[in-house]
PDB file of N, CA and C in Angstrom:
ATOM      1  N   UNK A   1      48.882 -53.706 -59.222  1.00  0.00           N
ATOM      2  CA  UNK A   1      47.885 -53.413 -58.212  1.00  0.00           C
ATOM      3  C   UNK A   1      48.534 -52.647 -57.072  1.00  0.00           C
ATOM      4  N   UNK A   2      47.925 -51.897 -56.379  1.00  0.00           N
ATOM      5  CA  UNK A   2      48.318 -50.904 -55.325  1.00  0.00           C
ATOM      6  C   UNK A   2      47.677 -51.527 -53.761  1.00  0.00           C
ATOM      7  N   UNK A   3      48.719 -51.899 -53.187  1.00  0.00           N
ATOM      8  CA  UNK A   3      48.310 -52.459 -51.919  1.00  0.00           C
ATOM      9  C   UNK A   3      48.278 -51.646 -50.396  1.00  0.00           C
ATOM     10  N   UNK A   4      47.608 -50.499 -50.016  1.00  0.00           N
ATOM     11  CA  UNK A   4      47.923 -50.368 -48.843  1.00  0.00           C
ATOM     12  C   UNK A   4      48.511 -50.931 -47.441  1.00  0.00           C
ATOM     13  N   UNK A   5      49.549 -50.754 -46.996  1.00  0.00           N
ATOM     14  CA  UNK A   5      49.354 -51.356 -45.949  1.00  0.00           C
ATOM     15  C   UNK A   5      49.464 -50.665 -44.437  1.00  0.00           C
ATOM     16  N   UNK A   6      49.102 -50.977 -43.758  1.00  0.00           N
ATOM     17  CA  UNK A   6      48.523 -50.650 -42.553  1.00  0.00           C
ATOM     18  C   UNK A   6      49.805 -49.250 -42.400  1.00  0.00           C
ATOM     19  N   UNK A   7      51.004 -49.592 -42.191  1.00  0.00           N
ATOM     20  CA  UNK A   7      51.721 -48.259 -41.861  1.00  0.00           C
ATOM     21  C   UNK A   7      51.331 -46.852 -43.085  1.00  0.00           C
ATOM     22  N   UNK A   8      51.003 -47.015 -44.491  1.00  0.00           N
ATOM     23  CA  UNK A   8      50.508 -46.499 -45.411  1.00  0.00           C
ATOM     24  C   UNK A   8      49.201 -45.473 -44.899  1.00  0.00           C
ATOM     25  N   UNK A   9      48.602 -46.302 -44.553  1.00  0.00           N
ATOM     26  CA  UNK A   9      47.275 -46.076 -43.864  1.00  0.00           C
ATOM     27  C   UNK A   9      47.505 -44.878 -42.862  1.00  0.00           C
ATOM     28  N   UNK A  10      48.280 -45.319 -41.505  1.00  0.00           N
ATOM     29  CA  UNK A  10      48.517 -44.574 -40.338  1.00  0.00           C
ATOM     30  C   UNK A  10      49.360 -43.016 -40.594  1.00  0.00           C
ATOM     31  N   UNK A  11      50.244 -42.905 -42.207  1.00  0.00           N
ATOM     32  CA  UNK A  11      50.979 -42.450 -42.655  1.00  0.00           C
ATOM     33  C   UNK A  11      50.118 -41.322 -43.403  1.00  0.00           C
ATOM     34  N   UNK A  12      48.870 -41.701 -43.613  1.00  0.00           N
ATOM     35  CA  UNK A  12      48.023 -40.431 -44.786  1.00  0.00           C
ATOM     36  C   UNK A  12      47.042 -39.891 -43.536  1.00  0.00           C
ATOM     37  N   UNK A  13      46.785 -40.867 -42.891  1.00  0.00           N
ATOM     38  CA  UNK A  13      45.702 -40.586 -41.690  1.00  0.00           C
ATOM     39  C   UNK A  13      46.871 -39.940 -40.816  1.00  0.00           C
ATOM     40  N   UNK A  14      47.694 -39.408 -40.461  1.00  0.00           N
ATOM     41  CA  UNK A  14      48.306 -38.434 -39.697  1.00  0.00           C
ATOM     42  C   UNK A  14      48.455 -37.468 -40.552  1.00  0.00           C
ATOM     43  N   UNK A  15      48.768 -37.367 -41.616  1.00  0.00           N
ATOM     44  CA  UNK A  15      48.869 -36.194 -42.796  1.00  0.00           C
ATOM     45  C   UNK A  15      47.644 -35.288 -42.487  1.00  0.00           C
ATOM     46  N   UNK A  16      46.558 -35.929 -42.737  1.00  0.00           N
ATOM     47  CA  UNK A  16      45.093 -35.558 -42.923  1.00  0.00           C
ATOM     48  C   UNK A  16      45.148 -34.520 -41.749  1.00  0.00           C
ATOM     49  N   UNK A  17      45.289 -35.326 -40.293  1.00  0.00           N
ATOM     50  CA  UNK A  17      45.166 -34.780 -38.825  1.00  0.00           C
ATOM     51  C   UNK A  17      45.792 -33.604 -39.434  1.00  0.00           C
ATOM     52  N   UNK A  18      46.707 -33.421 -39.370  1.00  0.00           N
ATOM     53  CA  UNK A  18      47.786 -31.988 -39.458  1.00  0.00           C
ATOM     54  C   UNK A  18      47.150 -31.154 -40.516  1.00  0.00           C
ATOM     55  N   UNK A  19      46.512 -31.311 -41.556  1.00  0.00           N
ATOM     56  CA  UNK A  19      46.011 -30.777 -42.740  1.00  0.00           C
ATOM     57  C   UNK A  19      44.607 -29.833 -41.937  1.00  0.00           C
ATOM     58  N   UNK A  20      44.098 -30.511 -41.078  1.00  0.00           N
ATOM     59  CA  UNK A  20      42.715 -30.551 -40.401  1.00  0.00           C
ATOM     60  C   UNK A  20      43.186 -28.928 -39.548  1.00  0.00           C
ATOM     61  N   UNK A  21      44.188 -29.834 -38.676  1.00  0.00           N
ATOM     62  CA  UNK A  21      44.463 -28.937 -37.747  1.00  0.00           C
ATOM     63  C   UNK A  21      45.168 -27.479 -38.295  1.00  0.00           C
ATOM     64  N   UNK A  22      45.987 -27.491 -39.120  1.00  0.00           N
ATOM     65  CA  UNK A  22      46.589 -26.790 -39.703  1.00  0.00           C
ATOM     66  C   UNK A  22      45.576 -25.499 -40.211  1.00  0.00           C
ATOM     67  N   UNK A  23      43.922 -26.050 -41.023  1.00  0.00           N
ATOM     68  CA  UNK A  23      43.247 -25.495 -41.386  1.00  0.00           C
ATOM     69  C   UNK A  23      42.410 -24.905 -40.718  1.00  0.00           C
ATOM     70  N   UNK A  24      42.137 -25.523 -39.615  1.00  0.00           N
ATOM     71  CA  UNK A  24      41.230 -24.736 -38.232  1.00  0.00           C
ATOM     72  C   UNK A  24      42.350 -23.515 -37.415  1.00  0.00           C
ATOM     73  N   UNK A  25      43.345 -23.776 -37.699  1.00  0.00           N
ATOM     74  CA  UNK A  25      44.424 -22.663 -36.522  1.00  0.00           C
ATOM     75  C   UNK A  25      44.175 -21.371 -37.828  1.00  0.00           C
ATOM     76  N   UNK A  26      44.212 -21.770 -38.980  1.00  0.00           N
ATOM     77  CA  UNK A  26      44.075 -20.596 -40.227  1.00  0.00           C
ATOM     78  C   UNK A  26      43.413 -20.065 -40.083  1.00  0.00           C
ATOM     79  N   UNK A  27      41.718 -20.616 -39.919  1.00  0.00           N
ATOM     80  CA  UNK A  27      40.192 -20.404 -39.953  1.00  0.00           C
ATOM     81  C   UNK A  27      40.171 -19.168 -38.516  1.00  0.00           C
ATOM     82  N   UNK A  28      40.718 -19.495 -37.405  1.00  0.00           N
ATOM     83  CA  UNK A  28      40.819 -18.615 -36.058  1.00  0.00           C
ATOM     84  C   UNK A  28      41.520 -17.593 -36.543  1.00  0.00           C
ATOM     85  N   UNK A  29      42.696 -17.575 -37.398  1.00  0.00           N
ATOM     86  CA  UNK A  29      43.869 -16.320 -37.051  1.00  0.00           C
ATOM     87  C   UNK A  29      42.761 -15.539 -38.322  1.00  0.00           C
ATOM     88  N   UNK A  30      42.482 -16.063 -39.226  1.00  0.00           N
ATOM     89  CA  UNK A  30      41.742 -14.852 -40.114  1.00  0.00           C
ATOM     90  C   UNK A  30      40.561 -14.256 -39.710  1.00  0.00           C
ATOM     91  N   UNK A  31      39.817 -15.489 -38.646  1.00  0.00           N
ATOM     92  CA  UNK A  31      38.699 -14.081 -37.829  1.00  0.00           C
ATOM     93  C   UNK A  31      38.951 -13.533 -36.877  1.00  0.00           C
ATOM     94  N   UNK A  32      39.965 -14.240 -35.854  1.00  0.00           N
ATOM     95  CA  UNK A  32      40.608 -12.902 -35.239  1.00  0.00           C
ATOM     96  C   UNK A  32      41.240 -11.901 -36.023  1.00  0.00           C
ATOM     97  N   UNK A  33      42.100 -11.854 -36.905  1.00  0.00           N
ATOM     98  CA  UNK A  33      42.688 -10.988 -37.413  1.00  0.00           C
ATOM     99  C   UNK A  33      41.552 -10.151 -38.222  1.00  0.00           C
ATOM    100  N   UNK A  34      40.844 -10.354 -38.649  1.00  0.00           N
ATOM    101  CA  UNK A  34      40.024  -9.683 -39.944  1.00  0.00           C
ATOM    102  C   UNK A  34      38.948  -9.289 -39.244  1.00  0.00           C
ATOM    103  N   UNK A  35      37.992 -10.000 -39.042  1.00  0.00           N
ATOM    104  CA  UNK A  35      36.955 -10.094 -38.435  1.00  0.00           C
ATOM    105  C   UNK A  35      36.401  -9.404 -36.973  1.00  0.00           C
ATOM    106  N   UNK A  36      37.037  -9.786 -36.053  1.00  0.00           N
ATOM    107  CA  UNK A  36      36.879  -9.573 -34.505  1.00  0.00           C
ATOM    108  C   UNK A  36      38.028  -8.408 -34.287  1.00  0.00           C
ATOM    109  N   UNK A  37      38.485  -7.158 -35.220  1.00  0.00           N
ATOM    110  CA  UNK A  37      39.425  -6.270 -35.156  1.00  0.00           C
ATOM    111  C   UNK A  37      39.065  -5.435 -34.111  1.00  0.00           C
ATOM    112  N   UNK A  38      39.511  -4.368 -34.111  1.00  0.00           N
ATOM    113  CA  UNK A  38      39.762  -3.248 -33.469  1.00  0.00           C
ATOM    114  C   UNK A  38      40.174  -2.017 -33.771  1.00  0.00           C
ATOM    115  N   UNK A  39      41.445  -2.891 -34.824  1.00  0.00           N
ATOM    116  CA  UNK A  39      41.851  -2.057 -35.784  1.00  0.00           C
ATOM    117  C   UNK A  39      41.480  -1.221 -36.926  1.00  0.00           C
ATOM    118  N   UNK A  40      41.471   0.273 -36.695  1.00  0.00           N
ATOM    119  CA  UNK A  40      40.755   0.997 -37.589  1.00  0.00           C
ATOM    120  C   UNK A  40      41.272   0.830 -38.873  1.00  0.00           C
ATOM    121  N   UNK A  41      42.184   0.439 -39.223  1.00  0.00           N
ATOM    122  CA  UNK A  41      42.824   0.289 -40.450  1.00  0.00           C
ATOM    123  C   UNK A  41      42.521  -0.881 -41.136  1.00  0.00           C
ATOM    124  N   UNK A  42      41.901  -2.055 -40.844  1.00  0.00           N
ATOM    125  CA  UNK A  42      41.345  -3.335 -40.850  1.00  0.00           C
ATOM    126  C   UNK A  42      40.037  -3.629 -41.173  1.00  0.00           C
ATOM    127  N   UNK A  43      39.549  -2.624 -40.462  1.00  0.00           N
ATOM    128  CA  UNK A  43      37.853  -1.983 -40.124  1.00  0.00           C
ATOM    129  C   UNK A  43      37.748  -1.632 -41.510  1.00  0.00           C
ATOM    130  N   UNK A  44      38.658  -0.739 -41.698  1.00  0.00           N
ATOM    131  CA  UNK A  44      38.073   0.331 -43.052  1.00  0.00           C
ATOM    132  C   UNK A  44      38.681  -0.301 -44.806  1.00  0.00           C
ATOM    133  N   UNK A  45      39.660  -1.538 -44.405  1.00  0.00           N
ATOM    134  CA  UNK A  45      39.348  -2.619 -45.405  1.00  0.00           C
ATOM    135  C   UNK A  45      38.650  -3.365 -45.727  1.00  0.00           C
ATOM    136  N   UNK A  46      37.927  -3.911 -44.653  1.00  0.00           N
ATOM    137  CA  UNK A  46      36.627  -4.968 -44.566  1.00  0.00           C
ATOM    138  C   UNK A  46      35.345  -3.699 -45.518  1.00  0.00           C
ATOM    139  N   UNK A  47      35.233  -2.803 -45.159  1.00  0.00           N
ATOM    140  CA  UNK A  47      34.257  -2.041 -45.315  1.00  0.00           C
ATOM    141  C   UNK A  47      34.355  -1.411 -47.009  1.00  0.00           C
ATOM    142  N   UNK A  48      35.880  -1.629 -47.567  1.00  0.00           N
ATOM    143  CA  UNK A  48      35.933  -1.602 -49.118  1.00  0.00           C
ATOM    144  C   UNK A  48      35.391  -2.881 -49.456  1.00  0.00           C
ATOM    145  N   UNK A  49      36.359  -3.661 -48.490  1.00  0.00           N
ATOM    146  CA  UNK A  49      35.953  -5.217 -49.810  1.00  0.00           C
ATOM    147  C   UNK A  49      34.346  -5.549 -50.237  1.00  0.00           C
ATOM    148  N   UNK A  50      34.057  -5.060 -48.865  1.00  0.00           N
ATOM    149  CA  UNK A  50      32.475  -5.628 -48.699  1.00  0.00           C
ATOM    150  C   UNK A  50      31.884  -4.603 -50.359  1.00  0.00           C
ATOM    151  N   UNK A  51      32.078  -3.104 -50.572  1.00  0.00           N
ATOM    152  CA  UNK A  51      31.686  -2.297 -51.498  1.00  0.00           C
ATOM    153  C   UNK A  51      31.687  -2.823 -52.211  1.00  0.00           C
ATOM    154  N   UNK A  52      33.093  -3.168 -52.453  1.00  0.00           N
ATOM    155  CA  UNK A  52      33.575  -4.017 -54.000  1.00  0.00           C
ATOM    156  C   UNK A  52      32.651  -4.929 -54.121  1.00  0.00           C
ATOM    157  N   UNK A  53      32.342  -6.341 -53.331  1.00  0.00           N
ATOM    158  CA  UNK A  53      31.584  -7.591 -53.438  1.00  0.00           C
ATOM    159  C   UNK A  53      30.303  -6.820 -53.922  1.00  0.00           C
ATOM    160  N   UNK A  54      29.346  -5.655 -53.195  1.00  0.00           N
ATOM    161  CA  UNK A  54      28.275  -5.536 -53.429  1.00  0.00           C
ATOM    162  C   UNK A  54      27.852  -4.330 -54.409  1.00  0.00           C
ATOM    163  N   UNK A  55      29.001  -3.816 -54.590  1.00  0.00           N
ATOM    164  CA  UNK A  55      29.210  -3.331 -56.344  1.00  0.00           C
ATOM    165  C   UNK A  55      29.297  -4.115 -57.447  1.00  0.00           C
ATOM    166  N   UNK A  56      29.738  -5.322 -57.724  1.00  0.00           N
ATOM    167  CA  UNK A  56      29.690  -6.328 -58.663  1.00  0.00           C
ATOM    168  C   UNK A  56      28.258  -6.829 -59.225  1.00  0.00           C
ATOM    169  N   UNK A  57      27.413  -6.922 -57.251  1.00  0.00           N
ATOM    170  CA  UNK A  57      25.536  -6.982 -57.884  1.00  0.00           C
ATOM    171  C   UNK A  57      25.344  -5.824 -58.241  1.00  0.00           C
ATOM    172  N   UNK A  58      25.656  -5.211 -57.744  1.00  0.00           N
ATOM    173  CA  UNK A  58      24.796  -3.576 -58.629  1.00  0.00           C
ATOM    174  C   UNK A  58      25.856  -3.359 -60.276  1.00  0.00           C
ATOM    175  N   UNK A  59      26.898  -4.013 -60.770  1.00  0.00           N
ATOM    176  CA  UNK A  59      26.910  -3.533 -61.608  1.00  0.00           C
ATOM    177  C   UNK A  59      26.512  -4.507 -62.679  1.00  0.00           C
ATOM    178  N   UNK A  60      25.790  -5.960 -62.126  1.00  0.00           N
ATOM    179  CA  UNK A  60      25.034  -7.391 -62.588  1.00  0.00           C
ATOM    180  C   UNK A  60      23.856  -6.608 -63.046  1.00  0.00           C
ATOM    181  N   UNK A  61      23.173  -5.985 -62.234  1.00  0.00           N
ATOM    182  CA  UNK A  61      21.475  -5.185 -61.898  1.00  0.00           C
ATOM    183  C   UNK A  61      22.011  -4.280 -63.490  1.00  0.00           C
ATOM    184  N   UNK A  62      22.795  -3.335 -63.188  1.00  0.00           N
ATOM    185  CA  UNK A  62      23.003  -2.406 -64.040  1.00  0.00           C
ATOM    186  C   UNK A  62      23.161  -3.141 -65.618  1.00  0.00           C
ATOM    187  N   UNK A  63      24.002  -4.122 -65.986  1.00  0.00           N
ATOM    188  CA  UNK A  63      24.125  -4.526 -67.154  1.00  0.00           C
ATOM    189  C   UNK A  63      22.754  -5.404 -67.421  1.00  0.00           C
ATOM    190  N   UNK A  64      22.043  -5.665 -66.857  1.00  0.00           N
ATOM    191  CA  UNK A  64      20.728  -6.579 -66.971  1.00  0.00           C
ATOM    192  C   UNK A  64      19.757  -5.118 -67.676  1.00  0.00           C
ATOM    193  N   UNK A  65      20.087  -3.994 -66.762  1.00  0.00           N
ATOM    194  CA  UNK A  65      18.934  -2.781 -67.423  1.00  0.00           C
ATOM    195  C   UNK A  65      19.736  -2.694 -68.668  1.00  0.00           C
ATOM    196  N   UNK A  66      20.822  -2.436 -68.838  1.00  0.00           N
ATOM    197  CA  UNK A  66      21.250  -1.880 -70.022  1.00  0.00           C
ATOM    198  C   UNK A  66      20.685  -2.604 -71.312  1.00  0.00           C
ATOM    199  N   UNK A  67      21.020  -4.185 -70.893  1.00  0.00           N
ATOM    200  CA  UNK A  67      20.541  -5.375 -72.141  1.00  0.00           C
ATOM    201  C   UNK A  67      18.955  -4.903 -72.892  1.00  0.00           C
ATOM    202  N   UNK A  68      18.146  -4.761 -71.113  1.00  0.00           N
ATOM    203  CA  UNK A  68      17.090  -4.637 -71.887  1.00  0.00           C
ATOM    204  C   UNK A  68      16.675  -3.041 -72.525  1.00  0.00           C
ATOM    205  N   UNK A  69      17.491  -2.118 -72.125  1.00  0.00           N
ATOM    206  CA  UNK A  69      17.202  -0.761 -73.007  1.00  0.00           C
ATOM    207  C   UNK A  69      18.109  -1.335 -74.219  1.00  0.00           C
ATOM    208  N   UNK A  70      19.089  -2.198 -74.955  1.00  0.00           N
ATOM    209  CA  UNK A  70      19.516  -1.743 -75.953  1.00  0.00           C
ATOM    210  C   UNK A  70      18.581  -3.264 -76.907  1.00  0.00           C
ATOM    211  N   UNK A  71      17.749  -4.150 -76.141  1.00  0.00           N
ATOM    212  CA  UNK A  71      17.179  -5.215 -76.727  1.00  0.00           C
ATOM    213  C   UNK A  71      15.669  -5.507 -75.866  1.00  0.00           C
ATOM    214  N   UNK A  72      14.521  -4.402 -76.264  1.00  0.00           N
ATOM    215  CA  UNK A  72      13.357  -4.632 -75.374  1.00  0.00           C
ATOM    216  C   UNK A  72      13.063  -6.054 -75.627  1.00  0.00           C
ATOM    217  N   UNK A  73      11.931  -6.595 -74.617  1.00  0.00           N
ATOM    218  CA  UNK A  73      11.950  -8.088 -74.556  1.00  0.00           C
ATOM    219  C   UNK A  73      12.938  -8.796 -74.442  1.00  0.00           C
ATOM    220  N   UNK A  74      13.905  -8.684 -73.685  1.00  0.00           N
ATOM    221  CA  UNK A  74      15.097  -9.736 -73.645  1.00  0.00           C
ATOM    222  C   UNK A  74      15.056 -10.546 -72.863  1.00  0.00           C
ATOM    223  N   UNK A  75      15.085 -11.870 -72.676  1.00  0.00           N
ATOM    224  CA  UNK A  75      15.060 -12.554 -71.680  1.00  0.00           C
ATOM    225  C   UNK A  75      15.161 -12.621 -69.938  1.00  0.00           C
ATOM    226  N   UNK A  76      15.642 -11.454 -69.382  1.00  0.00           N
ATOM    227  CA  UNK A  76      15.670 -11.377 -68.208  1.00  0.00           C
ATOM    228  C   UNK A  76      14.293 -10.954 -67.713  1.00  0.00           C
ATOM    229  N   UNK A  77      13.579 -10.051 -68.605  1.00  0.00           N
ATOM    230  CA  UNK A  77      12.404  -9.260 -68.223  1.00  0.00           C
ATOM    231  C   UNK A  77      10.870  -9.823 -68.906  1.00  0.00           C
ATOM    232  N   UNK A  78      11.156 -10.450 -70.199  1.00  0.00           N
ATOM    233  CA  UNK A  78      10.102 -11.454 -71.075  1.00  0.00           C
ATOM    234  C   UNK A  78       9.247  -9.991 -71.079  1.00  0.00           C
ATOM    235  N   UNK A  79       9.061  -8.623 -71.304  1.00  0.00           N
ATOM    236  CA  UNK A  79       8.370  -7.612 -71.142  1.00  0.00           C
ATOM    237  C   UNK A  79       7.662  -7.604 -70.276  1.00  0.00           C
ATOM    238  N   UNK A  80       8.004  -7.930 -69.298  1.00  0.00           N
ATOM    239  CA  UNK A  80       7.487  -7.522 -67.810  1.00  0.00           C
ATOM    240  C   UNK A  80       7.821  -6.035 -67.156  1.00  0.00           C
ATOM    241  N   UNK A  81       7.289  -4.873 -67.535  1.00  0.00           N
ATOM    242  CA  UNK A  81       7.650  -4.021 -66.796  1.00  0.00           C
ATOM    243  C   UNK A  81       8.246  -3.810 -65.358  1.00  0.00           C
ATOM    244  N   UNK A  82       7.209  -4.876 -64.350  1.00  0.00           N
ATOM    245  CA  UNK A  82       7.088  -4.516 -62.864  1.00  0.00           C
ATOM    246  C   UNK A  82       8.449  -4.974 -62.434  1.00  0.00           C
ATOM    247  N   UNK A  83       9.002  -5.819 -63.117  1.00  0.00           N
ATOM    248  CA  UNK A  83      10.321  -6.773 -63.139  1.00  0.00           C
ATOM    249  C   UNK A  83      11.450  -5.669 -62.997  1.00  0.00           C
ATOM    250  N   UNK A  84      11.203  -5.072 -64.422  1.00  0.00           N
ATOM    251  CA  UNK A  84      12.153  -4.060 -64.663  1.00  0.00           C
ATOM    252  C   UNK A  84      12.511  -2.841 -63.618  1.00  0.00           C
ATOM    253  N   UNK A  85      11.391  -2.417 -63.319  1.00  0.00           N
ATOM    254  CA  UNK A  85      10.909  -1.359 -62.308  1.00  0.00           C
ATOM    255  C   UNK A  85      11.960  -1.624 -60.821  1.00  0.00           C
ATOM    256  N   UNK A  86      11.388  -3.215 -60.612  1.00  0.00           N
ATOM    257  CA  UNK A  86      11.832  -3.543 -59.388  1.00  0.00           C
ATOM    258  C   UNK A  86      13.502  -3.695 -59.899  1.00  0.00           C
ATOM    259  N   UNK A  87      14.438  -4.450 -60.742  1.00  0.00           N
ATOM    260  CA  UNK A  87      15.552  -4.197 -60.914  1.00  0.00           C
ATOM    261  C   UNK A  87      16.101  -2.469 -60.846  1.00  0.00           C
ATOM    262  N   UNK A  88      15.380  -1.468 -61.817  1.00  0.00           N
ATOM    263  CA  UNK A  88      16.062  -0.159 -61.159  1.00  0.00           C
ATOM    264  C   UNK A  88      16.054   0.034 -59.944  1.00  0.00           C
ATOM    265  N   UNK A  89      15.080  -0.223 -59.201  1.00  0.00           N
ATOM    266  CA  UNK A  89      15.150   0.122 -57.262  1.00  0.00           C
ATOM    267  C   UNK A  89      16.060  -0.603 -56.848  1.00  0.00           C
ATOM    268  N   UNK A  90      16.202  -1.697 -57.183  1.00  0.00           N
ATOM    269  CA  UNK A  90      17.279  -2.464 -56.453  1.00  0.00           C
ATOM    270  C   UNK A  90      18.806  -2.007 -56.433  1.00  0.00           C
ATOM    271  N   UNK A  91      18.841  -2.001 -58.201  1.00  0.00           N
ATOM    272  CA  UNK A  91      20.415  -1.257 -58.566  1.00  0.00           C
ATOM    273  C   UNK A  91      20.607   0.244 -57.597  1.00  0.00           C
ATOM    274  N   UNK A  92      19.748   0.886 -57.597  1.00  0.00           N
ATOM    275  CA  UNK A  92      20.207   2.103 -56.764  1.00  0.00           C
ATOM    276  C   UNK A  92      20.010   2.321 -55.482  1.00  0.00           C
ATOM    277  N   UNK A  93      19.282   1.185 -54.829  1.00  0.00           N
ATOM    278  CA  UNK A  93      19.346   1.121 -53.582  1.00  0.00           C
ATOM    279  C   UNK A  93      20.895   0.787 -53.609  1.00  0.00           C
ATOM    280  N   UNK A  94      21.165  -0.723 -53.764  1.00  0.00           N
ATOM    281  CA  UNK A  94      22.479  -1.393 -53.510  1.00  0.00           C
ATOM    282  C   UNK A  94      23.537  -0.394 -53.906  1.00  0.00           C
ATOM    283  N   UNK A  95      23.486   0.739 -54.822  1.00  0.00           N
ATOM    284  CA  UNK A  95      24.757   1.029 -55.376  1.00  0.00           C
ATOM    285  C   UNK A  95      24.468   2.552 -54.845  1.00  0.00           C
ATOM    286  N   UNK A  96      23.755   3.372 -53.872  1.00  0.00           N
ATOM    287  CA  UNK A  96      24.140   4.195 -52.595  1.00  0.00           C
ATOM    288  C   UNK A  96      24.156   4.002 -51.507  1.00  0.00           C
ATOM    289  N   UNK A  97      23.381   2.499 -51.177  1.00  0.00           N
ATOM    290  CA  UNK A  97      23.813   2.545 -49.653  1.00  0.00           C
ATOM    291  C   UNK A  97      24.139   1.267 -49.422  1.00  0.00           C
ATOM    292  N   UNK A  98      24.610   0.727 -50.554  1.00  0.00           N
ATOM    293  CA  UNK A  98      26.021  -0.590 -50.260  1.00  0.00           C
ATOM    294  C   UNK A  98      27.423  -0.191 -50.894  1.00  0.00           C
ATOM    295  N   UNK A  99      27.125   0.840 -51.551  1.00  0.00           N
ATOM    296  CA  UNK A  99      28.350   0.726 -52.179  1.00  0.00           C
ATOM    297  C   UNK A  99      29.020   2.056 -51.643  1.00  0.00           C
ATOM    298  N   UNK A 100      28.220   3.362 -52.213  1.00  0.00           N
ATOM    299  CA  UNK A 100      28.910   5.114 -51.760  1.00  0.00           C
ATOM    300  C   UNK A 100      28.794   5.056 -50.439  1.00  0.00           C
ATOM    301  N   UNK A 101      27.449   4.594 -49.502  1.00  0.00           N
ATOM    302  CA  UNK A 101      27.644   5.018 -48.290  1.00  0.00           C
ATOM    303  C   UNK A 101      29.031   4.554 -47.333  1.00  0.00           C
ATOM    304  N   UNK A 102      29.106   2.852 -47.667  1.00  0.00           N
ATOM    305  CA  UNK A 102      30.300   2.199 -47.118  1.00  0.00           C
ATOM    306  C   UNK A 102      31.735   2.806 -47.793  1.00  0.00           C
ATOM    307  N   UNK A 103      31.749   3.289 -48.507  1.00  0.00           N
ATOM    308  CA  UNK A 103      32.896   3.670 -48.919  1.00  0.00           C
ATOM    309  C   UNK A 103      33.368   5.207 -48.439  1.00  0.00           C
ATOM    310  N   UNK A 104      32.367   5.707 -48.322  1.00  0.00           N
ATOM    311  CA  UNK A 104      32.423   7.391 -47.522  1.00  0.00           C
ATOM    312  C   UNK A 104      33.081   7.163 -46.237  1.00  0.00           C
ATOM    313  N   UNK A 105      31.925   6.617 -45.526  1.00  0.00           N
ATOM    314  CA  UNK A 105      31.563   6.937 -44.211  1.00  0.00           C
ATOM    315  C   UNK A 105      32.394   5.569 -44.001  1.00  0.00           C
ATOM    316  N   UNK A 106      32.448   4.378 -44.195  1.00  0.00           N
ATOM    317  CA  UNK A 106      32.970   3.500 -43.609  1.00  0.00           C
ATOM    318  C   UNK A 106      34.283   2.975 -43.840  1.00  0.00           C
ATOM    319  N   UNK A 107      34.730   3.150 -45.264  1.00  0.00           N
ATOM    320  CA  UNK A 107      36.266   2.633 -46.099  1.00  0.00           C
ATOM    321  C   UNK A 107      36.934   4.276 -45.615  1.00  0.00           C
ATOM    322  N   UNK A 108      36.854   5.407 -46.073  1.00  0.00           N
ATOM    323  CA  UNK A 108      37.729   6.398 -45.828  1.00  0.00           C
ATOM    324  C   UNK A 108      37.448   6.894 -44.480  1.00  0.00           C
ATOM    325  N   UNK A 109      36.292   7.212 -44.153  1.00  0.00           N
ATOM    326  CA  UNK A 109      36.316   7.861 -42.596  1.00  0.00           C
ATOM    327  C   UNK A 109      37.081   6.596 -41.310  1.00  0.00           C
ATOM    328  N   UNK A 110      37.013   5.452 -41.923  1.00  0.00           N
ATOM    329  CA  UNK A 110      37.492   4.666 -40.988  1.00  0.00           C
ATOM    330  C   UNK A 110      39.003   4.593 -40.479  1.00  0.00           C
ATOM    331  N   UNK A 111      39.664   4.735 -42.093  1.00  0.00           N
ATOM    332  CA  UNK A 111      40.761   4.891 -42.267  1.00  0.00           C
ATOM    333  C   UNK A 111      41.069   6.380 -42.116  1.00  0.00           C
ATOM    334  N   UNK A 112      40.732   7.670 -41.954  1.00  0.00           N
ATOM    335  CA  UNK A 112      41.621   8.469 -42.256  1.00  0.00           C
ATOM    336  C   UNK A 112      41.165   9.595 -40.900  1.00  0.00           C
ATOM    337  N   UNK A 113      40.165   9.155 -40.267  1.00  0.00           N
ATOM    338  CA  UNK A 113      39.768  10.261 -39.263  1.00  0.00           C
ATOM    339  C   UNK A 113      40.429   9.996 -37.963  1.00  0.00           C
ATOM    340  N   UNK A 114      40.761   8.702 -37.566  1.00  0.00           N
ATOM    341  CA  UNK A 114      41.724   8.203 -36.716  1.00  0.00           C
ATOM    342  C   UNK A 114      43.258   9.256 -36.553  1.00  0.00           C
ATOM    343  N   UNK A 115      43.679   9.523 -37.849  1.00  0.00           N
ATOM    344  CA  UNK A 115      44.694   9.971 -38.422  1.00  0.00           C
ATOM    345  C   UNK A 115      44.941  11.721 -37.992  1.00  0.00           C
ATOM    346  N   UNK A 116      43.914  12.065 -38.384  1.00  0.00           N
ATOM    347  CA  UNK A 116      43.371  13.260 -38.275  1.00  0.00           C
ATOM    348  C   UNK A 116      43.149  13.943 -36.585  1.00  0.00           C
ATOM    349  N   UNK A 117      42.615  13.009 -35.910  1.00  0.00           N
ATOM    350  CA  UNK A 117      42.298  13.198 -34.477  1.00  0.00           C
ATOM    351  C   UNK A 117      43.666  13.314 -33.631  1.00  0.00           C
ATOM    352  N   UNK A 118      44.274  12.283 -33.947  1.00  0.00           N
ATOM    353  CA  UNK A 118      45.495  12.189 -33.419  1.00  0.00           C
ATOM    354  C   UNK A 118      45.603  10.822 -32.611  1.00  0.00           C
TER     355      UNK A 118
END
C-alpha cells in the first residue's frame, strides 16, 4: 500500500506551484514575443502560419469536391447540389483571401519591404 505523508503532500504541492508558475511566465513570453510584436519579421511569420492553418481547410473543402467529382452521391453531399455549390464558394473564398492574399501582401511584403526601404 502507498501511504502519503504529509511532507509527500507539501513536496508535489510545491512541484505543482512551480509547474503553474513556470507555465504562466511561458504563456506571457509567447504573446509578448509572437503576438503583441512589432517586429516585422515576426509579423510576417504569424501571417504564413496563419496561411498554412487556413490552407489545410481549403485543401479539406478541396478534397471533399474532388471525392464527390470522382464518386457522385458520396456521403458528404447525399446529392445535394446547394451543399456542393456552397463548398466551391467557400474553398475559393478561403484559398484567395486566406491563403494568396496573406501570403502576398502579408508573409512577403511584411518581411521583405522593410528591407528594401532601408
Amino acid at each position: 500500500s502507498f501511504k502519503v505523508s504529509v511532507n509527500n503532500y507539501f513536496y508535489y504541492l510545491d512541484k505543482v506551484k512551480k509547474l503553474f508558475t513556470y507555465l504562466n511566465d511561458l504563456r506571457k513570453h509567447i504573446l509578448k514575443k509572437y503576438v503583441y510584436t512589432i517586429n516585422h519579421k515576426r509579423i510576417a511569420i504569424n501571417y504564413l502560419y496563419f496561411s498554412m492553418v487556413t490552407g489545410l481547410s481549403g485543401a479539406a473543402l478541396a478534397t471533399m469536391i474532388r471525392m464527390e467529382l470522382a464518386h457522385p452521391g458520396s456521403p458528404f453531399f447525399k446529392g445535394d447540389s446547394l451543399r456542393y455549390l456552397q463548398v466551391i464558394t467557400a474553398h475559393g473564398l478561403i484559398m484567395v483571401f486566406f491563403v494568396v492574399v496573406p501570403i502576398l501582401f502579408g508573409g512577403f511584403a511584411n518581411f521583405l519591404i522593410p528591407y528594401h526601404v532601408g
